[in-house]
N, C-alpha and C. Protein backbone atom coordinates (compact mmCIF):
# COMPACT_ATOMS: atom_id res chain seq x y z
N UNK A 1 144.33 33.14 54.27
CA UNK A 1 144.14 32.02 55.20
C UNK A 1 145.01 30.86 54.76
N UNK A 2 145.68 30.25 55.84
CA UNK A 2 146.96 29.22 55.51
C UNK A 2 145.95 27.62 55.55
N UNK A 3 146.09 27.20 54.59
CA UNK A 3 145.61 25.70 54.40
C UNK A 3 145.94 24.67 54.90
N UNK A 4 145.76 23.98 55.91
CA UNK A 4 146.66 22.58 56.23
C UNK A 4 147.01 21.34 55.26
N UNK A 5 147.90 20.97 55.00
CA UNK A 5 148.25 20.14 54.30
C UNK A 5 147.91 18.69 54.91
N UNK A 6 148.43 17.84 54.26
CA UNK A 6 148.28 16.02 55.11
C UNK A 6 149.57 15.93 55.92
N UNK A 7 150.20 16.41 55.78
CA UNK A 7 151.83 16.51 55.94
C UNK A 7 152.03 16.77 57.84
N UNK A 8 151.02 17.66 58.43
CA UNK A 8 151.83 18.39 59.52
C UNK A 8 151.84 16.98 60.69
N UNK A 9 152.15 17.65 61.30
CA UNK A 9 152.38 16.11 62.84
C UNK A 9 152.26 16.94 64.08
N UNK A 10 151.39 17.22 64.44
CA UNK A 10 150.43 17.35 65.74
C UNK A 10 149.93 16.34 66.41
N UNK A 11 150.45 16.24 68.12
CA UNK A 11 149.91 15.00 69.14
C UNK A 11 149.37 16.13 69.81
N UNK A 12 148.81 14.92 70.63
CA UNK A 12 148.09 16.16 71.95
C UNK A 12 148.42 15.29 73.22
N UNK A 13 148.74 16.09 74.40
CA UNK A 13 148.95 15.50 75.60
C UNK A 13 147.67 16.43 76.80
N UNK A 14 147.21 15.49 77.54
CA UNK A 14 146.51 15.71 78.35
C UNK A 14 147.35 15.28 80.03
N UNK A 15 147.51 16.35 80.88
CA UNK A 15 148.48 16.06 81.66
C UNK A 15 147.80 16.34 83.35
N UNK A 16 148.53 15.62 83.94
CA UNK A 16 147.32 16.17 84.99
C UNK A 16 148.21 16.43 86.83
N UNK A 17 149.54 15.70 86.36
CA UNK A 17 150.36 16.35 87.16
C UNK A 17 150.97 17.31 86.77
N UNK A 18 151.58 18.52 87.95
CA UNK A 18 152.32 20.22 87.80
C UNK A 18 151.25 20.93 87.28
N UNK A 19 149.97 20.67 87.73
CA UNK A 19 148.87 21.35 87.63
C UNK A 19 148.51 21.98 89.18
N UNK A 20 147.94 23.64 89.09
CA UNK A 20 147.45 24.28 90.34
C UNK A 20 146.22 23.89 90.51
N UNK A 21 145.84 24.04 91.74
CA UNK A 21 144.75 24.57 92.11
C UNK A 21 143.81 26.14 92.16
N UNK A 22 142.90 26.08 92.49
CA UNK A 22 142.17 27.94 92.49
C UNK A 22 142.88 28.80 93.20
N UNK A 23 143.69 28.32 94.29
CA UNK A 23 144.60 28.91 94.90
C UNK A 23 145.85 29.05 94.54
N UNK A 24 146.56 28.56 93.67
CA UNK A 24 147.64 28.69 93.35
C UNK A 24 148.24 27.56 93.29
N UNK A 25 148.05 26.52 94.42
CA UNK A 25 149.01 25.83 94.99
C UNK A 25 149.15 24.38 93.53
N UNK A 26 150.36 23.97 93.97
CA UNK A 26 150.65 22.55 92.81
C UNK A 26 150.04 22.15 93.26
N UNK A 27 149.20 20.72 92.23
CA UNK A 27 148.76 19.68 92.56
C UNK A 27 148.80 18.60 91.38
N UNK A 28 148.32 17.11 91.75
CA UNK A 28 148.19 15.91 90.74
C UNK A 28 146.63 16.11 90.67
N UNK A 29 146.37 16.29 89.88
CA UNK A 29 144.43 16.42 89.08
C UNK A 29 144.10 14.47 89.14
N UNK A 30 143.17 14.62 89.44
CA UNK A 30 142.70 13.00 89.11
C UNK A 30 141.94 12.62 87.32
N UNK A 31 142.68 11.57 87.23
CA UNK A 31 141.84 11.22 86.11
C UNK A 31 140.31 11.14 85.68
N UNK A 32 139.71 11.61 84.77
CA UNK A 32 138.42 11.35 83.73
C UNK A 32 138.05 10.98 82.89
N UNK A 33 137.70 9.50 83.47
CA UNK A 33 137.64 8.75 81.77
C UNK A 33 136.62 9.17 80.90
N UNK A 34 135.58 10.29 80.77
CA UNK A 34 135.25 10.72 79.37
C UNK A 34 136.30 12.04 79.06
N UNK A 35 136.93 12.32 79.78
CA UNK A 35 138.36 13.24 79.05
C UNK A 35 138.51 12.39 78.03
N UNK A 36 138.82 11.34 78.63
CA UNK A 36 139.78 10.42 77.48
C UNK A 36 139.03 9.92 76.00
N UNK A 37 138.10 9.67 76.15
CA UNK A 37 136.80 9.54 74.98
C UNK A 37 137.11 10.80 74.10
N UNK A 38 136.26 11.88 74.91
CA UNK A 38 136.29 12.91 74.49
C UNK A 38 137.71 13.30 73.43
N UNK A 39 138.82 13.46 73.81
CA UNK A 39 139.82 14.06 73.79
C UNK A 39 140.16 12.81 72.33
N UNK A 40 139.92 11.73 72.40
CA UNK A 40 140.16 11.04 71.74
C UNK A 40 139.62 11.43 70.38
N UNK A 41 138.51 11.32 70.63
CA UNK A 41 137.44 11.68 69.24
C UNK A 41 138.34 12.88 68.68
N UNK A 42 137.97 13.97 69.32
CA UNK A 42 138.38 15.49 69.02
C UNK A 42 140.07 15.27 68.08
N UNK A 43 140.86 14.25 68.97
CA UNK A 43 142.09 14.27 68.07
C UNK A 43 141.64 13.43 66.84
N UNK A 44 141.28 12.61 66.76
CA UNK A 44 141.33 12.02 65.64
C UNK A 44 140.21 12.59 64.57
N UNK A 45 139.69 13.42 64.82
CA UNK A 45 138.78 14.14 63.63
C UNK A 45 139.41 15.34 63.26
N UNK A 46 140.18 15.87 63.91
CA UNK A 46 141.17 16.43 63.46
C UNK A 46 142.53 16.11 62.92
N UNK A 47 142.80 14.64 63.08
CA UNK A 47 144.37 14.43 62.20
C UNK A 47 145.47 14.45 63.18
N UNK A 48 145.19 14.13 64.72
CA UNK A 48 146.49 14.32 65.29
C UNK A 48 146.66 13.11 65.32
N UNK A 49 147.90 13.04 65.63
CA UNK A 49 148.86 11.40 65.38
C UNK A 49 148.77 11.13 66.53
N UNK A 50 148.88 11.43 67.74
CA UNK A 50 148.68 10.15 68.98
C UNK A 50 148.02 11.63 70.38
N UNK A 51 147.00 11.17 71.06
CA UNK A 51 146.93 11.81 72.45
C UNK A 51 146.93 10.29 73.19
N UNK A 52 148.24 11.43 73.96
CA UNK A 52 148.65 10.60 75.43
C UNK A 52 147.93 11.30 76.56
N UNK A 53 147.88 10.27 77.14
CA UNK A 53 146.87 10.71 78.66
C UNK A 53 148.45 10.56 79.75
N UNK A 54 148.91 11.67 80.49
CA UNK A 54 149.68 11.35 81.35
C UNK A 54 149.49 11.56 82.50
N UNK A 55 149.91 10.43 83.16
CA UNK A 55 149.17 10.66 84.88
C UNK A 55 150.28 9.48 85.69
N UNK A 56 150.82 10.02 86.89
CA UNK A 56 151.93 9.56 87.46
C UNK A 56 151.53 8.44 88.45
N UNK A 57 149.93 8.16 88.81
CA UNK A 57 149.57 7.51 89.31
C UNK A 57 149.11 5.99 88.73
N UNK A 58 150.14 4.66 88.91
CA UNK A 58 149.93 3.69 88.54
C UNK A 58 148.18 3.13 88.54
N UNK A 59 147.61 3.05 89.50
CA UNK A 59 146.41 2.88 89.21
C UNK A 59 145.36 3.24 88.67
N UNK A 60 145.72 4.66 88.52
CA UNK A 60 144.59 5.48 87.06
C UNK A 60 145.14 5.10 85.83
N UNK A 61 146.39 4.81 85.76
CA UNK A 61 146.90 4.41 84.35
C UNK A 61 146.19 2.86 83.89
N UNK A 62 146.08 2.33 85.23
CA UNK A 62 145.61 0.92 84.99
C UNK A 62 144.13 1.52 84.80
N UNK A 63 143.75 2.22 85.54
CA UNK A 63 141.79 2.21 85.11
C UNK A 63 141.88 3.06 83.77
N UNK A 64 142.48 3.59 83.18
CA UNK A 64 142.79 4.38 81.56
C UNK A 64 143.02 3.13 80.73
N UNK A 65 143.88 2.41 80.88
CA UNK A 65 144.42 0.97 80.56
C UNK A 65 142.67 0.34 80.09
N UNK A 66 142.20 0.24 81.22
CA UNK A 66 140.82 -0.63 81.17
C UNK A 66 140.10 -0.52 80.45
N UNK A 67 139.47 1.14 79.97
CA UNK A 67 138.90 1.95 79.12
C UNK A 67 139.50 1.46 77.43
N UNK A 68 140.66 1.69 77.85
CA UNK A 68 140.99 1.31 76.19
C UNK A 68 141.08 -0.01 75.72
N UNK A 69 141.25 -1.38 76.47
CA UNK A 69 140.82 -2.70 76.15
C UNK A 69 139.13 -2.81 76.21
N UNK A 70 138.90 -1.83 76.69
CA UNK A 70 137.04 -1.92 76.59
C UNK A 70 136.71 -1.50 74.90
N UNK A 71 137.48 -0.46 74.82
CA UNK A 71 137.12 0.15 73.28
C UNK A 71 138.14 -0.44 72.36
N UNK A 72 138.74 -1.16 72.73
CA UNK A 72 139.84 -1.86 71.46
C UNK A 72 139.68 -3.66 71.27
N UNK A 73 138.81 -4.20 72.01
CA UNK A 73 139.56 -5.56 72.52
C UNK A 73 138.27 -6.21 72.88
N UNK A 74 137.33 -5.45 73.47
CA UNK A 74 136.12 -5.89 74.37
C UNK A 74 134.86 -5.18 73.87
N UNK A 75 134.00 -5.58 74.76
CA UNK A 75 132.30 -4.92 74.03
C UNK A 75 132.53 -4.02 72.69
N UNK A 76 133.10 -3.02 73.84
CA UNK A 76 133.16 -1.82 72.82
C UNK A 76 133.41 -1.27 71.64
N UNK A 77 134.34 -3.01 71.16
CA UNK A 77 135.03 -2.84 69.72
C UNK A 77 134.06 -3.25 68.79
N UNK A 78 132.98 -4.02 68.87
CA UNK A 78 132.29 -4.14 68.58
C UNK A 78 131.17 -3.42 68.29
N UNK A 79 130.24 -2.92 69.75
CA UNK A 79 129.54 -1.83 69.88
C UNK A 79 129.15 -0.73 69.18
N UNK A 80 130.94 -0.14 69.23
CA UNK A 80 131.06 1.39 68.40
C UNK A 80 132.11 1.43 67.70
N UNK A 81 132.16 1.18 66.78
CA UNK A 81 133.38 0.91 65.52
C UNK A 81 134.08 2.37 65.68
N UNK A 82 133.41 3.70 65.86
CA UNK A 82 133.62 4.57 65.55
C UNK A 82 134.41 4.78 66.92
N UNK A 83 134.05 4.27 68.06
CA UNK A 83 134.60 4.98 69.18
C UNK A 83 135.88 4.24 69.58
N UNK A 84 135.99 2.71 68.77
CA UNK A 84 137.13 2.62 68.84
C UNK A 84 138.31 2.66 67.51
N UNK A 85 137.95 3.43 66.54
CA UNK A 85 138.52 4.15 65.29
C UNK A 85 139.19 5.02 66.50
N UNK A 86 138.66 6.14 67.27
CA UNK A 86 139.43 6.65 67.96
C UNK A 86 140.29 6.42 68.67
N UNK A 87 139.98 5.65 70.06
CA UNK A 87 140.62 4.90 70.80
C UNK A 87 142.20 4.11 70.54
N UNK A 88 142.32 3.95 69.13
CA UNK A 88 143.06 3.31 68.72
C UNK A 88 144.69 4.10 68.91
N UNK A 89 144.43 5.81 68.85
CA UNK A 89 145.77 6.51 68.67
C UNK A 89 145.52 7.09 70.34
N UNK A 90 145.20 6.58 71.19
CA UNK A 90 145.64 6.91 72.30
C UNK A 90 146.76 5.73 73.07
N UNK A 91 147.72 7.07 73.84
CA UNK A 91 148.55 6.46 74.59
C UNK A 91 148.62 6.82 75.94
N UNK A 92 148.80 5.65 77.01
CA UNK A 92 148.22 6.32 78.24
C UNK A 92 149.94 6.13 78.82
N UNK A 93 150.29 7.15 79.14
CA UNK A 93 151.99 7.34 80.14
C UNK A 93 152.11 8.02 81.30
N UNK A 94 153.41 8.40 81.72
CA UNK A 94 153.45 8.82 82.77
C UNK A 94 153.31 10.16 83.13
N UNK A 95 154.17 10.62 81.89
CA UNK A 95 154.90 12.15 82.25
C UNK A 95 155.21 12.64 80.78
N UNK A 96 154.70 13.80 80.56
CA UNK A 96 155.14 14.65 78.91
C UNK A 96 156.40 14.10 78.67
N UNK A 97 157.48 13.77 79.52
CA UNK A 97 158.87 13.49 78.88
C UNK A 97 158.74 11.94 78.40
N UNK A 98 157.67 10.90 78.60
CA UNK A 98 157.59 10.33 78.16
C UNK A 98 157.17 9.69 76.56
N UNK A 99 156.32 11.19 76.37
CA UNK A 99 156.07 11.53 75.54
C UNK A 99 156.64 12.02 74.27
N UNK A 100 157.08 13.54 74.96
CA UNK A 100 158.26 13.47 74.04
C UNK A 100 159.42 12.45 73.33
N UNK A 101 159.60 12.04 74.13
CA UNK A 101 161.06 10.70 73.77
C UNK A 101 159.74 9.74 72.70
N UNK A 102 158.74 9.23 72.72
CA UNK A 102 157.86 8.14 71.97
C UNK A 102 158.19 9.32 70.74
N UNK A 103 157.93 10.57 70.93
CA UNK A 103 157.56 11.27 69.41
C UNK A 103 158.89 11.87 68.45
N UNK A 104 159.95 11.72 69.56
CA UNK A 104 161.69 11.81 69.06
C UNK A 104 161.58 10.46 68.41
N UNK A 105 161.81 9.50 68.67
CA UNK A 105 161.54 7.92 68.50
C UNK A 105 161.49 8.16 67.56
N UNK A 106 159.86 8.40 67.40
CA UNK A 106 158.92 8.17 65.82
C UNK A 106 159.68 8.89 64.48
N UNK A 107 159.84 10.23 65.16
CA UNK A 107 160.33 11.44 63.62
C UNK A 107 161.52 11.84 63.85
N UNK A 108 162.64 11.36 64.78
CA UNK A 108 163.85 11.70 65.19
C UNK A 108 163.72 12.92 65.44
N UNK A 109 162.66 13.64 65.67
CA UNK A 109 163.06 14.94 66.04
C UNK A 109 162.33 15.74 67.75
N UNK A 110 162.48 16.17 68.50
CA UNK A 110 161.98 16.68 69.61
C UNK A 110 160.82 17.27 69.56
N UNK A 111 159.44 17.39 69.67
CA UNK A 111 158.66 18.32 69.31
C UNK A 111 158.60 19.41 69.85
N UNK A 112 158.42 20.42 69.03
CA UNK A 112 157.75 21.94 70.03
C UNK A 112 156.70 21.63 70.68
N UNK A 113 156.80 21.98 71.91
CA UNK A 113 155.19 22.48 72.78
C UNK A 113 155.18 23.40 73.19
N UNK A 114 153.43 23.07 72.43
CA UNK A 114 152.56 24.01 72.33
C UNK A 114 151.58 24.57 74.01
N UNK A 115 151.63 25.01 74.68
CA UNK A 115 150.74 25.12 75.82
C UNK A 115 149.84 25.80 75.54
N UNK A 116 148.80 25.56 76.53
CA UNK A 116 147.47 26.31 76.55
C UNK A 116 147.31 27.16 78.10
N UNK A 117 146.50 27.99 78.11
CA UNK A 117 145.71 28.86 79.05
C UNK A 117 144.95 29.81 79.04
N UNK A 118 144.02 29.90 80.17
CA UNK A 118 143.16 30.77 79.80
C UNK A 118 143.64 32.36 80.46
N UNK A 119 144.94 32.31 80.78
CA UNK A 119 145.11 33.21 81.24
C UNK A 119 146.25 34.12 79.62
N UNK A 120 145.60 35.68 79.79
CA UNK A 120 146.42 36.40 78.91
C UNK A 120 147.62 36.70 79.38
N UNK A 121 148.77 36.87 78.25
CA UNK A 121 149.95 37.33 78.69
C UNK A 121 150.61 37.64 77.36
N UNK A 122 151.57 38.47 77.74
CA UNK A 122 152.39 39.23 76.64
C UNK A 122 153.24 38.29 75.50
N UNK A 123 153.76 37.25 76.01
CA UNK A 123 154.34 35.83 75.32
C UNK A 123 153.35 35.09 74.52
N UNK A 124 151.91 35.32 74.27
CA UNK A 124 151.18 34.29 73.68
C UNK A 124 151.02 34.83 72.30
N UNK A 125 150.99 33.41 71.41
CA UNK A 125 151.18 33.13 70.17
C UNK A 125 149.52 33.43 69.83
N UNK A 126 149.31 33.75 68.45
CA UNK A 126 148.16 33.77 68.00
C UNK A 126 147.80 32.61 67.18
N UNK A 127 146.82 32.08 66.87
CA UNK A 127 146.27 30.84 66.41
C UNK A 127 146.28 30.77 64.90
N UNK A 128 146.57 31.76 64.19
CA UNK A 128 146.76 31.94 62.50
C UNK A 128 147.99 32.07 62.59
N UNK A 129 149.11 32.27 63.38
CA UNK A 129 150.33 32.20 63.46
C UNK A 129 150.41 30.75 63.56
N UNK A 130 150.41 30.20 64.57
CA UNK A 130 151.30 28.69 64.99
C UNK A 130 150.72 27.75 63.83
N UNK A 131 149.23 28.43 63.43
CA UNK A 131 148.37 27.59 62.30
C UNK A 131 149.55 27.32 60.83
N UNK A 132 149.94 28.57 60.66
CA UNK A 132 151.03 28.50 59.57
C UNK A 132 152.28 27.67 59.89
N UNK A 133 152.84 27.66 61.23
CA UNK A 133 154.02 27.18 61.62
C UNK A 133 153.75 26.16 61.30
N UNK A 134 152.55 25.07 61.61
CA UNK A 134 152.64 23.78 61.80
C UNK A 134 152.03 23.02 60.41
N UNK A 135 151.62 23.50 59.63
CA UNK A 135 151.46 23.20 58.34
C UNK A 135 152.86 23.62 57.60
N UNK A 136 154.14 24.28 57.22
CA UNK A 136 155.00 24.95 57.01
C UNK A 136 156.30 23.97 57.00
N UNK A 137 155.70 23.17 57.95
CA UNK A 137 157.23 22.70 57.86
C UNK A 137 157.23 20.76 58.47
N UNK A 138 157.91 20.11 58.43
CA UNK A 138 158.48 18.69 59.25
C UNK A 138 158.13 18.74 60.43
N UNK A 139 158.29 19.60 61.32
CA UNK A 139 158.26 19.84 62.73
C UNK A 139 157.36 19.07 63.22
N UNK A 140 157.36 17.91 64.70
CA UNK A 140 156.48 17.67 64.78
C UNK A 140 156.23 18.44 66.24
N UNK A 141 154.62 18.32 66.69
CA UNK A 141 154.25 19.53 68.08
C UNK A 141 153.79 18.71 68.65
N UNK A 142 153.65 19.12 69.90
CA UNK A 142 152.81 18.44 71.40
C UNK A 142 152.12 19.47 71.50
N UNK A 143 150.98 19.45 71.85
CA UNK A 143 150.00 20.18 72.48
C UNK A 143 149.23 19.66 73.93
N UNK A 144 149.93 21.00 74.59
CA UNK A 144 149.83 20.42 76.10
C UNK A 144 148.32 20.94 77.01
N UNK A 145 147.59 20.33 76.73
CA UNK A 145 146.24 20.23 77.74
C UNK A 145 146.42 20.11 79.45
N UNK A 146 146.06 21.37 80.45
CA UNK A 146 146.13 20.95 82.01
C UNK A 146 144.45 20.91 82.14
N UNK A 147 144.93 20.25 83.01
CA UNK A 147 143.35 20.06 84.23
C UNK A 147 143.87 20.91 85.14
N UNK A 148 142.61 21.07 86.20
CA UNK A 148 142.58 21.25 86.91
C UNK A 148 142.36 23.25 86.86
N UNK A 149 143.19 23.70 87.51
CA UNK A 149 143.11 25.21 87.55
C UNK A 149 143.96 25.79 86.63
N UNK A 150 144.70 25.01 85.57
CA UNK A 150 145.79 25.27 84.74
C UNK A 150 147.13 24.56 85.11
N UNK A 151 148.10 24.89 83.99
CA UNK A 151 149.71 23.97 84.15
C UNK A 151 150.69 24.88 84.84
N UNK A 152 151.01 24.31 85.98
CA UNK A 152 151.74 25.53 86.90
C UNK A 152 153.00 26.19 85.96
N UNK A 153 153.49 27.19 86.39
CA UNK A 153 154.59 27.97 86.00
C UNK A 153 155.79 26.93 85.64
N UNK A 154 156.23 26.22 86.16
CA UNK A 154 157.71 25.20 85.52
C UNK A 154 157.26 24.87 84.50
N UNK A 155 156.15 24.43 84.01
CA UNK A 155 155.73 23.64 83.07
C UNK A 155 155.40 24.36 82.08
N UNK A 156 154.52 25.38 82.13
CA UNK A 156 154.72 26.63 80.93
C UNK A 156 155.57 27.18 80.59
N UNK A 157 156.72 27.07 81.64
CA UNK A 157 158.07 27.45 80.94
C UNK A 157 158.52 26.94 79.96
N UNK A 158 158.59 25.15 80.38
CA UNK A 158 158.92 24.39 78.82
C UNK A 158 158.68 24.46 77.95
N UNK A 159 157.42 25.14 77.85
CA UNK A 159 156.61 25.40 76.06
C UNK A 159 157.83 26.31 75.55
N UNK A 160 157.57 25.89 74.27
CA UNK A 160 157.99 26.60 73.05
C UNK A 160 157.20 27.59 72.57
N UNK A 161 155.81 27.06 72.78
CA UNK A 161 154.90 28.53 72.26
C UNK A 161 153.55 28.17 73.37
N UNK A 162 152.87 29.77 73.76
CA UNK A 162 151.73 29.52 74.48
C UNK A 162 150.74 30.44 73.67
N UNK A 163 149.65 29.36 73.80
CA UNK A 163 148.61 29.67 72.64
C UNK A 163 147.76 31.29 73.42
N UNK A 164 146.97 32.16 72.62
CA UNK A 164 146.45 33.01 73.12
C UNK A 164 144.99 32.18 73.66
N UNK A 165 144.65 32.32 74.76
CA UNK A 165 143.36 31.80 75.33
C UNK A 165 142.10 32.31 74.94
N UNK A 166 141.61 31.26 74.57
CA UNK A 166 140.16 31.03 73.83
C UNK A 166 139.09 31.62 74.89
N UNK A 167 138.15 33.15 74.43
CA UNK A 167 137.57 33.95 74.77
C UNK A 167 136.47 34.04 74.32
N UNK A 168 135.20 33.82 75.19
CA UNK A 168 133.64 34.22 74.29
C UNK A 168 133.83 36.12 74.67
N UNK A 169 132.45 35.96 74.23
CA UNK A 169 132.19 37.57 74.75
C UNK A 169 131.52 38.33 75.96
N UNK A 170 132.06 36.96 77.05
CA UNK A 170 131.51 37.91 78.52
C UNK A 170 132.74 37.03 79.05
N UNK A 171 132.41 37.81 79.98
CA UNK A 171 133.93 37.98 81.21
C UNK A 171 134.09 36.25 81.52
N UNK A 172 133.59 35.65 81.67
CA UNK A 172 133.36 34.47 82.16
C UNK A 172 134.17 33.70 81.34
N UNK A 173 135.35 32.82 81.99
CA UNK A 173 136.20 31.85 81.07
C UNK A 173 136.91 30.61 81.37
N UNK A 174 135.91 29.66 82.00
CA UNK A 174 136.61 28.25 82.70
C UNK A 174 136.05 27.52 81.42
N UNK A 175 136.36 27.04 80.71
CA UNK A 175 136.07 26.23 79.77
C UNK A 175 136.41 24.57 80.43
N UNK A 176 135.64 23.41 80.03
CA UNK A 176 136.36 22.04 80.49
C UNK A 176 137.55 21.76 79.38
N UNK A 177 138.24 21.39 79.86
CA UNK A 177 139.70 20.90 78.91
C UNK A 177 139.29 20.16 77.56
N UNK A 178 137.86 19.49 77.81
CA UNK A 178 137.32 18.50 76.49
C UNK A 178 136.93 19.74 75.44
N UNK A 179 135.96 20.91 75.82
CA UNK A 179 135.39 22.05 75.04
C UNK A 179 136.98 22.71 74.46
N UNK A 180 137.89 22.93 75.07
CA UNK A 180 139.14 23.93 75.48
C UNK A 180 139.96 22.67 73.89
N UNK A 181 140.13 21.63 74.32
CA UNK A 181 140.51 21.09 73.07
C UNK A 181 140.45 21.18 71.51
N UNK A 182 138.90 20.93 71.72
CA UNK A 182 138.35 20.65 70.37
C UNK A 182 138.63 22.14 69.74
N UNK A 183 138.12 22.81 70.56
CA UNK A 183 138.43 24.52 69.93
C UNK A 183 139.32 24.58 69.34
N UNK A 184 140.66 24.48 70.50
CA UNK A 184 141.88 24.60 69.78
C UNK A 184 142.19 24.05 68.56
N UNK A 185 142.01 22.97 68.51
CA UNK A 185 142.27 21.53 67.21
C UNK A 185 141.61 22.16 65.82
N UNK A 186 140.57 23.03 66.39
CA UNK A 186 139.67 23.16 65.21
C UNK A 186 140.30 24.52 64.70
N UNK A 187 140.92 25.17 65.72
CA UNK A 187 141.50 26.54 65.34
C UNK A 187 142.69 26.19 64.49
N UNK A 188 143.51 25.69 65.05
CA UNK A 188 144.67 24.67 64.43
C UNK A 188 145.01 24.06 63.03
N UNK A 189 143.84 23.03 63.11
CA UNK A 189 144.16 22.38 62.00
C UNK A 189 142.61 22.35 61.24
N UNK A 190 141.68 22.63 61.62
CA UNK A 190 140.61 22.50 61.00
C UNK A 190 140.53 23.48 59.48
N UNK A 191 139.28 22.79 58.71
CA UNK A 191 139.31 23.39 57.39
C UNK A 191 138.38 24.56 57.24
N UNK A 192 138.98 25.65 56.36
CA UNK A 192 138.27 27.01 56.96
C UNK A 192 137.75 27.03 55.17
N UNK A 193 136.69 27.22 55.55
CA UNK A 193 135.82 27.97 54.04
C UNK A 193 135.45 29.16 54.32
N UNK A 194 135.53 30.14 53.05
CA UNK A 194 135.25 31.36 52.93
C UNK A 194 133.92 31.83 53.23
């Protein structure tokens, strides 16, 4: 079993445009501000360096905006020390490429992304694999979270690696993106005792 070091650099992006619907079709997912709570906590108890919330719609960015002067600035900083310990490494943008370029910025380097789904396929990475990759080396990763019915086909193309999808033991497999996270994170980078 591969150990994580302090060293690796894992973000997480939560994205909600070039997402399908049950039918197939593209769509823009609407924002959820306990995604953003949620997703928040989950990264930062795991060690990721920033989740961005991206959403192309100026006015959810402003009501995401709101949420985080609530937990950084207002009641909330007060309130729940802990909930805005989290709050603190979120970034709310437009578009993954915005993203990317903030995390070139930071480490001069491009990150791999990582995608998720619950759908199987012959291309997906196993989770004790990418676990080694990303402890192993400088590299820093995006880990790309969809809403909605999943991240349409253009957008899974861009990944660099697609994770194998997280499976109980009955047929049944819509997980919410907040459960679908933490899993991952914990598969990822979490600490494994014998």
């Amino acid at each position: 079993m591969v150990e994580m070091n302090s060293e690796f650099d894992l973000s997480v992006i939560l994205l909600h445009e070039s997402m399908v619907d049950k039918t197939g079709k593209g769509v823009t997912t609407s924002l959820t501000l306990n995604d953003i709570q949620d997703l928040a906590r989950s990264s930062k108890s795991y060690g990721a360096h920033t989740l961005f919330v991206a959403h192309p719609a100026p006015a959810l960015r402003k009501l995401a905006n709101r949420l985080l002067v609530h937990w950084l600035k207002g009641f909330g900083s007060t309130y729940n020390s802990d909930r805005k310990n989290a709050m603190q490494s979120v970034e709310i943008i437009s578009t993954i490429d915005e993203a990317i370029l903030k995390i070139d910025l930071r480490t001069g380097k491009n990150p791999k992304l990582i995608a998720t789904s619950a759908r199987d396929g012959s291309d997906r990475i196993d989770y004790a694999e990418l676990r080694s990759l990303i402890c192993k080396n400088d590299q820093p990763y995006l880990l790309m979270l969809g809403t909605g019915w999943g991240m349409s086909s253009e957008l899974m193309n861009r990944a660099d690696y697609i994770l194998k999808p997280i499976k109980g033991p009955v047929p049944y497999n819509h997980l919410s993106v907040r459960s679908a996270c933490a899993i991952t994170l914990d598969r990822l980078l979490g600490i494994r005792s014998v």
